[in-house]
Protein backbone atom coordinates (compact mmCIF):
# COMPACT_ATOMS: atom_id res chain seq x y z
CA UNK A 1 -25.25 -19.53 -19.94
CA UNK A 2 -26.20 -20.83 -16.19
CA UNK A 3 -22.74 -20.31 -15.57
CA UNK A 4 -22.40 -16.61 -16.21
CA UNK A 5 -25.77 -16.02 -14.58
CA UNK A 6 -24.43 -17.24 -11.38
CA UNK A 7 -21.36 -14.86 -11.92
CA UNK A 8 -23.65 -12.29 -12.66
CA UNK A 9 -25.51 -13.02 -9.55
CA UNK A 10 -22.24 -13.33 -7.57
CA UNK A 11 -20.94 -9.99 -8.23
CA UNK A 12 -23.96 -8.36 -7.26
CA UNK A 13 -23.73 -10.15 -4.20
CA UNK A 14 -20.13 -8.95 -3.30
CA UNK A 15 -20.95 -5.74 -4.75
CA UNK A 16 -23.48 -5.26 -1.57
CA UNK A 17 -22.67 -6.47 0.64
CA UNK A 18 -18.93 -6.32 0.86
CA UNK A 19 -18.99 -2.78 1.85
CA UNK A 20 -16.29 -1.89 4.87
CA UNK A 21 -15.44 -5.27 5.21
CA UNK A 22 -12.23 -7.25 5.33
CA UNK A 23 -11.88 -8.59 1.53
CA UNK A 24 -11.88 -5.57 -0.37
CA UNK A 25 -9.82 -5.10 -4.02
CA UNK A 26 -9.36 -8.83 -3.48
CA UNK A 27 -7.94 -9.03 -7.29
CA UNK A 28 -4.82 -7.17 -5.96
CA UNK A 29 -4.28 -10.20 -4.12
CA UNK A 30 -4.31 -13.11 -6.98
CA UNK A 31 -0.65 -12.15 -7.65
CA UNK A 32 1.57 -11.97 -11.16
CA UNK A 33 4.70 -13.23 -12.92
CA UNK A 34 4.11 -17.21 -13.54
CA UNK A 35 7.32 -17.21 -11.90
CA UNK A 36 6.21 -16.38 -8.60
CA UNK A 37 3.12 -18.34 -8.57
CA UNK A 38 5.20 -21.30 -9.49
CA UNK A 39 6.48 -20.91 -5.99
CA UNK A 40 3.27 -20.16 -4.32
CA UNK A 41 4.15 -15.88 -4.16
CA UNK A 42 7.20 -16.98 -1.57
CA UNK A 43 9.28 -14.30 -3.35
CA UNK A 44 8.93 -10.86 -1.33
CA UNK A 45 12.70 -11.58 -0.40
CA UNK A 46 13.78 -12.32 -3.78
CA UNK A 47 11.46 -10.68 -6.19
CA UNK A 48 14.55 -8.17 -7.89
CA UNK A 49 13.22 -7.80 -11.42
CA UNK A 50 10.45 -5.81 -13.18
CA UNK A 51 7.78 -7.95 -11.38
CA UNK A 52 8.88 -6.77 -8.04
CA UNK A 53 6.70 -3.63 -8.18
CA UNK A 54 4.13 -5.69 -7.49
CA UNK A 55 5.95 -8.36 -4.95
CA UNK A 56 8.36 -5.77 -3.16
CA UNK A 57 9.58 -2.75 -5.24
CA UNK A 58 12.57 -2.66 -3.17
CA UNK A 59 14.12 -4.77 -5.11
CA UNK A 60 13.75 -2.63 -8.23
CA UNK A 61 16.93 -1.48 -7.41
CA UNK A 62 18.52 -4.51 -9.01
CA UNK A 63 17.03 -3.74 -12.37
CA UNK A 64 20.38 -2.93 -14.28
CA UNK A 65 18.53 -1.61 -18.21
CA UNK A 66 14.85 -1.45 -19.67
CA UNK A 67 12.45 -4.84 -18.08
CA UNK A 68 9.19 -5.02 -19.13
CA UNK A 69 7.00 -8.10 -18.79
CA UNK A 70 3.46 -9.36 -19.82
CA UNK A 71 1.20 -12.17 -18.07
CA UNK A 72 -1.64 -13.91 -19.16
CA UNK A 73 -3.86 -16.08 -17.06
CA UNK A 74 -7.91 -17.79 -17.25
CA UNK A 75 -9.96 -18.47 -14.35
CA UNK A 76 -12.81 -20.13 -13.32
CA UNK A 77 -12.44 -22.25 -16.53
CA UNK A 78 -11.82 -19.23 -18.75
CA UNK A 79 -15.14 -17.44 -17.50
CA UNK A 80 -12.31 -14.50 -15.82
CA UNK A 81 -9.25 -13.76 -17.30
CA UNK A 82 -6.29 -12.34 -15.55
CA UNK A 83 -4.01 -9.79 -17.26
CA UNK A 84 -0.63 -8.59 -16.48
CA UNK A 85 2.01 -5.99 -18.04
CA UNK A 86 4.89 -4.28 -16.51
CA UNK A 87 8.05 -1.98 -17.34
CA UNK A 88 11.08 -1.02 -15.00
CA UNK A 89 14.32 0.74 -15.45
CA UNK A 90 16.91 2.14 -13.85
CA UNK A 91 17.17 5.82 -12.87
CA UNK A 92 21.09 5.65 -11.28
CA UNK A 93 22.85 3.36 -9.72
CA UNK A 94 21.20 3.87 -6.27
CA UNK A 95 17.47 3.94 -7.70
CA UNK A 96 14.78 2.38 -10.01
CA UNK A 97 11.39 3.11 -11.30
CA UNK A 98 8.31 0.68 -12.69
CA UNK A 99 4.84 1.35 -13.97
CA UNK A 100 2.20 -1.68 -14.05
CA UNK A 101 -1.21 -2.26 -14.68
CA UNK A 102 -3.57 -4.99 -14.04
CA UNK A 103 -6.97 -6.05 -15.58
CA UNK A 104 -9.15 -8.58 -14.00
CA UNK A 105 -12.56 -9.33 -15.52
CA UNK A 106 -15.67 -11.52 -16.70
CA UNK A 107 -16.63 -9.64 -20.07
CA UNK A 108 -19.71 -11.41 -21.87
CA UNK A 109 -22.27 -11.10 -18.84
CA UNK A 110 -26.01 -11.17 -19.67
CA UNK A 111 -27.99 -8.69 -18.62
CA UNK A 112 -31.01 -9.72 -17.86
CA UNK A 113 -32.62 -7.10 -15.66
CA UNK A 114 -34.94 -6.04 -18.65
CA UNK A 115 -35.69 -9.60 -19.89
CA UNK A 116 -39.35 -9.01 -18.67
CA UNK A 117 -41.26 -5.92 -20.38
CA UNK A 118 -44.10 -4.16 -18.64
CA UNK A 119 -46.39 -6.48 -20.02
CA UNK A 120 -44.86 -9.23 -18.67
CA UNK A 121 -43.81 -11.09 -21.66
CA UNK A 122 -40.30 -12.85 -22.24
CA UNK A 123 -38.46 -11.06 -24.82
CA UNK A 124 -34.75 -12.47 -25.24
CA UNK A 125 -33.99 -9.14 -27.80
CA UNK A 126 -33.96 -7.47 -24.53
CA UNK A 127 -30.96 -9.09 -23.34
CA UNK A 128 -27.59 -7.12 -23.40
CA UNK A 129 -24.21 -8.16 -22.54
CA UNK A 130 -21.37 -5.96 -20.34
CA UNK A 131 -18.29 -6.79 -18.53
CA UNK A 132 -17.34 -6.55 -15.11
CA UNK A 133 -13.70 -5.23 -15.05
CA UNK A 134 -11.37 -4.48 -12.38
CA UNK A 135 -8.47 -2.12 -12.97
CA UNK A 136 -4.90 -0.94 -11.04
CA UNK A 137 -2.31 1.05 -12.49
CA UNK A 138 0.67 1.09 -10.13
CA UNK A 139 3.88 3.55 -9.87
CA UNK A 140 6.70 2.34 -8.16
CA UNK A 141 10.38 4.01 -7.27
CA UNK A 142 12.93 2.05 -5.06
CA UNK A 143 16.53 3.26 -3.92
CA UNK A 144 19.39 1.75 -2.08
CA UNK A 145 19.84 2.77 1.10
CA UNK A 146 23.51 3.94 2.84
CA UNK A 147 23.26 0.66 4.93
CA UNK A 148 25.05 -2.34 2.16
CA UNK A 149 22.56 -4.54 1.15
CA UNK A 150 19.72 -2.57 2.27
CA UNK A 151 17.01 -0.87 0.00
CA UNK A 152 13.64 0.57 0.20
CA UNK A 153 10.79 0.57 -2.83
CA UNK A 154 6.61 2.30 -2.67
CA UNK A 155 3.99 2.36 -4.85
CA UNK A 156 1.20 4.46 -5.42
CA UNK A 157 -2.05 2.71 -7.27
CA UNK A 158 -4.72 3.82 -8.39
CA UNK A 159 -7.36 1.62 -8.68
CA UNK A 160 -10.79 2.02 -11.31
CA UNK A 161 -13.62 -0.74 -10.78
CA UNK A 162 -16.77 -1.01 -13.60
CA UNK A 163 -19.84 -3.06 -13.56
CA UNK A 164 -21.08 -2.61 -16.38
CA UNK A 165 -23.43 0.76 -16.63
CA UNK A 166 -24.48 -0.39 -12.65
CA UNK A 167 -21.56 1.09 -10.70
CA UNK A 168 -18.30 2.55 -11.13
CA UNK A 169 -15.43 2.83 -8.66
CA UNK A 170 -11.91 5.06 -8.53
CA UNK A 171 -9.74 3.98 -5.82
CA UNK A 172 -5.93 5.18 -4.55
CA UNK A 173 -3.34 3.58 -2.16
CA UNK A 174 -0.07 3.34 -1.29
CA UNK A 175 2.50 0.26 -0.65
CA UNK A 176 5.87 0.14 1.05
CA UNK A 177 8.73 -2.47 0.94
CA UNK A 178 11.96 -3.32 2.15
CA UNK A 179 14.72 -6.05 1.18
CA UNK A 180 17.89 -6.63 2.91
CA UNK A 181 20.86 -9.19 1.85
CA UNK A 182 23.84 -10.08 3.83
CA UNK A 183 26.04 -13.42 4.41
CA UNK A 184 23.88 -15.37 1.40
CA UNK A 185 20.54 -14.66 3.50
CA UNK A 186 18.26 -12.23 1.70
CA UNK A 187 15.19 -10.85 3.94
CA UNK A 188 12.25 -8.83 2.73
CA UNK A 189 8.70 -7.12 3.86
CA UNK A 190 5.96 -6.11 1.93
CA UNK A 191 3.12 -3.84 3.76
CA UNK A 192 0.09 -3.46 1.53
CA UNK A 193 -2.80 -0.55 1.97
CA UNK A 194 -0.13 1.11 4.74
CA UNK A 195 -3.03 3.91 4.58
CA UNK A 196 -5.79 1.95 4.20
CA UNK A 197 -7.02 1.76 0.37
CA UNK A 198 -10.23 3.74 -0.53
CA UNK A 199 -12.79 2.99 -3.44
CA UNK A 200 -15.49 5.58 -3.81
CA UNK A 201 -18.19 4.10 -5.97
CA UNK A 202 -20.84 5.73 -7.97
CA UNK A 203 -23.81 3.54 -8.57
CA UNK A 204 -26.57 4.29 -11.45
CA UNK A 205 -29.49 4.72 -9.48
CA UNK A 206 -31.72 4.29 -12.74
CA UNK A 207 -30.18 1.11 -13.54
CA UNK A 208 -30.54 -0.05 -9.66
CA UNK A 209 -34.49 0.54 -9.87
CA UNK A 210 -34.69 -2.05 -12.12
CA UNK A 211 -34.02 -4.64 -9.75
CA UNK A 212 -34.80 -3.48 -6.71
CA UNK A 213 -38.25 -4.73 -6.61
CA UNK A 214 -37.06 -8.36 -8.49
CA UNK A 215 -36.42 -10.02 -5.20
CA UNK A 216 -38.83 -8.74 -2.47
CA UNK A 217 -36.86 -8.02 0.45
CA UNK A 218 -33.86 -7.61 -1.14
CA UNK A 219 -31.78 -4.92 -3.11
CA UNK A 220 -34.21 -2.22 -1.20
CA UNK A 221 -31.78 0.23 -0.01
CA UNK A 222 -28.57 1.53 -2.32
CA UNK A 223 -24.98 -0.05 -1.15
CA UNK A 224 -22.23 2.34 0.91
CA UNK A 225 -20.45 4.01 -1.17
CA UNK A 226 -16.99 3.69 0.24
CA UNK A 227 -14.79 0.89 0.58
CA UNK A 228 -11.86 0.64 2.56
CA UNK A 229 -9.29 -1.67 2.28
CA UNK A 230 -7.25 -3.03 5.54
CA UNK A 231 -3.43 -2.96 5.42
CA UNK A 232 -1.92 -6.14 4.73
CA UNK A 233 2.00 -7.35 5.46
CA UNK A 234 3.71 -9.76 4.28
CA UNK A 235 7.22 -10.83 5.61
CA UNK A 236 9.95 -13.94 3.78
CA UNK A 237 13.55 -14.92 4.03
CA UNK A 238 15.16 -16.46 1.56
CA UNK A 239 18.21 -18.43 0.92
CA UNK A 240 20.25 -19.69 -2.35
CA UNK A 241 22.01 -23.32 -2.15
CA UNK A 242 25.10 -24.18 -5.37
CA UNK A 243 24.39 -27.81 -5.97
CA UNK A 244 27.15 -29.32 -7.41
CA UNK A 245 28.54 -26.91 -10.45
CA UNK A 246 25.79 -26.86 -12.96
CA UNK A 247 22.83 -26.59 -10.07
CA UNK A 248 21.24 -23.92 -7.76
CA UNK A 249 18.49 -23.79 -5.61
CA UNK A 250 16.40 -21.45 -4.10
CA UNK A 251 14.45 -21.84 -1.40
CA UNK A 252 11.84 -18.95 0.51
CA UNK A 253 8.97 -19.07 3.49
CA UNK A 254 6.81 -16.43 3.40
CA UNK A 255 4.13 -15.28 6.63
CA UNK A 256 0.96 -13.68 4.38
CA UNK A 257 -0.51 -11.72 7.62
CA UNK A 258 -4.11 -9.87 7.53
CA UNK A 259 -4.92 -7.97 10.14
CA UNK A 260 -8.05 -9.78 10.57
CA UNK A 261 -9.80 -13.03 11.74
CA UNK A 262 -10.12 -15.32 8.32
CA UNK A 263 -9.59 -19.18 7.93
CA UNK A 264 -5.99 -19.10 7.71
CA UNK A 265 -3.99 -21.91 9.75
CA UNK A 266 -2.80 -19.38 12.26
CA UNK A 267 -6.07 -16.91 13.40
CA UNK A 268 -6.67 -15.00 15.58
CA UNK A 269 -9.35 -11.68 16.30
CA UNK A 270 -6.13 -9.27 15.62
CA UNK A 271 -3.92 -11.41 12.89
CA UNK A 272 -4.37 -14.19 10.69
CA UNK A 273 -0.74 -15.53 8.98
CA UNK A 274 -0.50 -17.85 5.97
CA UNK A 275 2.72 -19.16 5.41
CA UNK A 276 4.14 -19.99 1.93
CA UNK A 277 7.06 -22.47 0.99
CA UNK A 278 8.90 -22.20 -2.43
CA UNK A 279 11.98 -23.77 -4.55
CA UNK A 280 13.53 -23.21 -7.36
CA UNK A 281 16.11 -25.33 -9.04
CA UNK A 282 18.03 -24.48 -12.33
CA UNK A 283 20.07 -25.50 -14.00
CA UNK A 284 22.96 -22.49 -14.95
CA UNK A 285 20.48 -19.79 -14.78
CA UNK A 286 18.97 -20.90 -18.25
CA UNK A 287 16.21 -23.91 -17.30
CA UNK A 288 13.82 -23.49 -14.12
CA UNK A 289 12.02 -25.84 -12.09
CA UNK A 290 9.71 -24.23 -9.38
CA UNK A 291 7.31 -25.81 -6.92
CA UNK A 292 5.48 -24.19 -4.01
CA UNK A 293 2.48 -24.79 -1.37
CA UNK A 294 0.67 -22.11 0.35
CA UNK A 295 -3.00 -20.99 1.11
CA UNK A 296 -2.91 -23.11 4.32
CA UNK A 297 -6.86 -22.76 5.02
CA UNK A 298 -8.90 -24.49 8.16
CA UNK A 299 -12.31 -25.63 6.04
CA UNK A 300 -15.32 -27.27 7.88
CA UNK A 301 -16.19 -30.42 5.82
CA UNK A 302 -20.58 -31.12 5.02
CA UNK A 303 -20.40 -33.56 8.21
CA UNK A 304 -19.19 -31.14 10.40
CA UNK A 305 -15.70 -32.07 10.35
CA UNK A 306 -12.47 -29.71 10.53
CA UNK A 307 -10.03 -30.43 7.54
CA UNK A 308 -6.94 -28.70 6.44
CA UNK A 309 -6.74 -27.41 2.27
CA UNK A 310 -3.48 -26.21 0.64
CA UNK A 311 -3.07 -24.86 -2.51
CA UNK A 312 0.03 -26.62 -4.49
CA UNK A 313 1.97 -24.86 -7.09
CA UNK A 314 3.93 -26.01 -10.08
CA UNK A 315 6.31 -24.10 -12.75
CA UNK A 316 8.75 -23.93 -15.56
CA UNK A 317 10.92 -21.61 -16.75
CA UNK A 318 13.73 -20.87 -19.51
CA UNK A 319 15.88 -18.51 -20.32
CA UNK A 320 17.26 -17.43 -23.96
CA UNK A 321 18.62 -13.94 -25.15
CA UNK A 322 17.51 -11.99 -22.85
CA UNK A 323 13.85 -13.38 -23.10
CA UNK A 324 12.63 -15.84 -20.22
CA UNK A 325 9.48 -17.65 -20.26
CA UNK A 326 7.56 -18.72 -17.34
CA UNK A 327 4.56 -21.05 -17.02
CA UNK A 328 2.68 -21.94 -13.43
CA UNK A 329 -0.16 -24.51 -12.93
CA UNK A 330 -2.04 -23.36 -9.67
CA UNK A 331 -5.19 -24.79 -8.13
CA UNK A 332 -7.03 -21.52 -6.92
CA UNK A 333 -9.65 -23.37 -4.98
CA UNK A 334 -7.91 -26.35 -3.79
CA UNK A 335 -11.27 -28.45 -4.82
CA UNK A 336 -11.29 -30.39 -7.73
CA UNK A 337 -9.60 -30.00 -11.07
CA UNK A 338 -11.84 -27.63 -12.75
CA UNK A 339 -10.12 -24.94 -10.93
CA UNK A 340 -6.68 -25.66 -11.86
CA UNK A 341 -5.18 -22.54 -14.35
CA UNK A 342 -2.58 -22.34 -16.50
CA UNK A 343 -0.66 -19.27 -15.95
CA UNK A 344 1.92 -18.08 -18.97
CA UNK A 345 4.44 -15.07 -18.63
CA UNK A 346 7.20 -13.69 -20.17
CA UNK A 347 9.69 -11.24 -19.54
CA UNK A 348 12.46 -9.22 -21.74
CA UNK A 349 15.76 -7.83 -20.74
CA UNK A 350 17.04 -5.39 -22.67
CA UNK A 351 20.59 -5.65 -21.13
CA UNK A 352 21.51 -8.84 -22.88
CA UNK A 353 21.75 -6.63 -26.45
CA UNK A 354 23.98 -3.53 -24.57
């Protein structure tokens, strides 16, 4: 119960104050496919199945018959969970199409802004629950380009936030990618927001009276009402290794670049860049071992001491009849092991039955 009042009090808190700042639809970060998180997201070069509308849709075009794929994930141990389900195809031979959408939420929140009556007795019976819920459904169409080995992809989201009966939000944006292959080298860029993503919100002023006198000083004046959301790029190259003639290996660096000043190893007042290593081994396309390290972060320690966090990354993967499933274990926080998640996905190919 202390738990989810702190989450209650936490989104509240980002809710605020958050407002034109430089974390903004941060759940459109987290990432899918237990694939790719296995590798720490070092696949924007790669990423060529129906999970690349998310990573890069230009490598839809690869999609050769009907994908569609479903992900499942807990966080914060199991206080948020994470869901994930996507369908591609192809349109031609030269192009592709996706659809995707993406639910992020705490559900089971007290509400405890009317625990009090006007008498000022405690009456629990007062208590409701609601969720907190964020939402993107994503369109994406990719097409090879005259150039061999080169191909373009976009999205268009939209993107609905709820709080409960507090606020809502309705959002829209745009993403564009590009993927380019030649000599065994594969190459790809992924600019998110290239318009900047808006969220209008609408906030229930009724329900925001009820607390704005709780705390005095605080929660006076109602939040902005717009959010914008920076652009975001991400750039990787990639490259495949035969081991012997049962083995392969795949191996990607990603540079994770916000166009802001943030902890990341490399900062600066224009650009910050985290960079992202991930492998892949398998054996004949049909068992997968992934590992990856990314989320390079400066932290300052209690006694005033600089210290360098990184997020490792561990997955599995097989293959079997056109079905593949994929399982990650990720430490989101990089501190201590009640943040570690256990990611499952899985993925079918309708091709295998043509």
């Amino acid at each position: 119960m202390k738990t989810k009042f702190f989450y209650l009090f936490l989104f509240f808190t980002v809710f605020v104050q958050a407002q034109f700042r430089n974390f903004s639809n941060e759940f459109l970060n987290i990432g899918v496919d237990a694939a790719a998180l296995g590798m720490s997201k070092s696949v924007v070069a790669t990423s060529n199945d129906v999970n690349a509308s998310y990573w890069n849709p230009a490598g839809l075009v690869a999609v050769k018959d009907y994908q569609g794929t479903l992900m499942h994930a807990s966080y914060f141990a199991g206080i948020a969970t994470y869901n994930y389900g996507g369908f591609a195809m192809p349109i031609d031979d030269d192009s592709a199409v996706g659809l995707s959408i993406i639910r992020f939420g705490v559900d089971d929140i007290l509400n405890t802004t009317e625990l009090i009556d006007g008498d000022g007795n405690i009456d629990f019976n007062r208590i409701n629950l609601f969720s907190a819920a964020d939402y993107a459904f994503t369109v994406s169409y990719a097409r090879k380009l005259p150039a061999e080995g080169l191909s373009i992809g976009g999205n268009a989201k939209i993107i609905r936030r709820i709080i409960g009966d507090f606020a809502t939000s309705w959002g829209f944006g745009f993403d564009l990618g590009i993927q380019y292959q030649k000599n065994g080298w594969r190459f790809g860029a992924m600019a998110r927001d290239i318009t900047t993503t808006f969220n209008t919100w609408a906030i229930n002023e009724t329900e925001f009276e009820k607390i704005r006198k709780a705390v005095p000083g605080q929660n006076q004046e109602l939040p902005e009402t717009t959010e914008i959301t920076k652009p975001k790029l991400q750039l990787g190259v990639a490259r495949s290794f035969k081991l012997g003639s049962n083995f392969n290996l795949l191996s990607e660096i990603d540079l994770n670049m916000r166009f802001a000043e943030t902890n990341d190893i490399i900062s600066s007042s224009f650009v910050s860049i985290d960079p992202a290593f991930g492998f892949q081994l398998d054996y004949k396309q049909f068992v997968f071992l992934r590992l990856g390290a990314g989320n390079f972060q400066n932290t300052i320690e209690f006694n005033g001491d600089n210290s360098l966090s990184v997020q490792p990354n561990f997955g599995l993967g097989f293959t079997f009849k056109g079905i593949q499933i994929d399982y990650a274990l990720t430490n989101i926080g990089s501190v201590g092991n009640a943040l570690f998640s256990n990611i499952f996905s899985i993925k079918f190919d309708y091709s295998f039955y043509r």
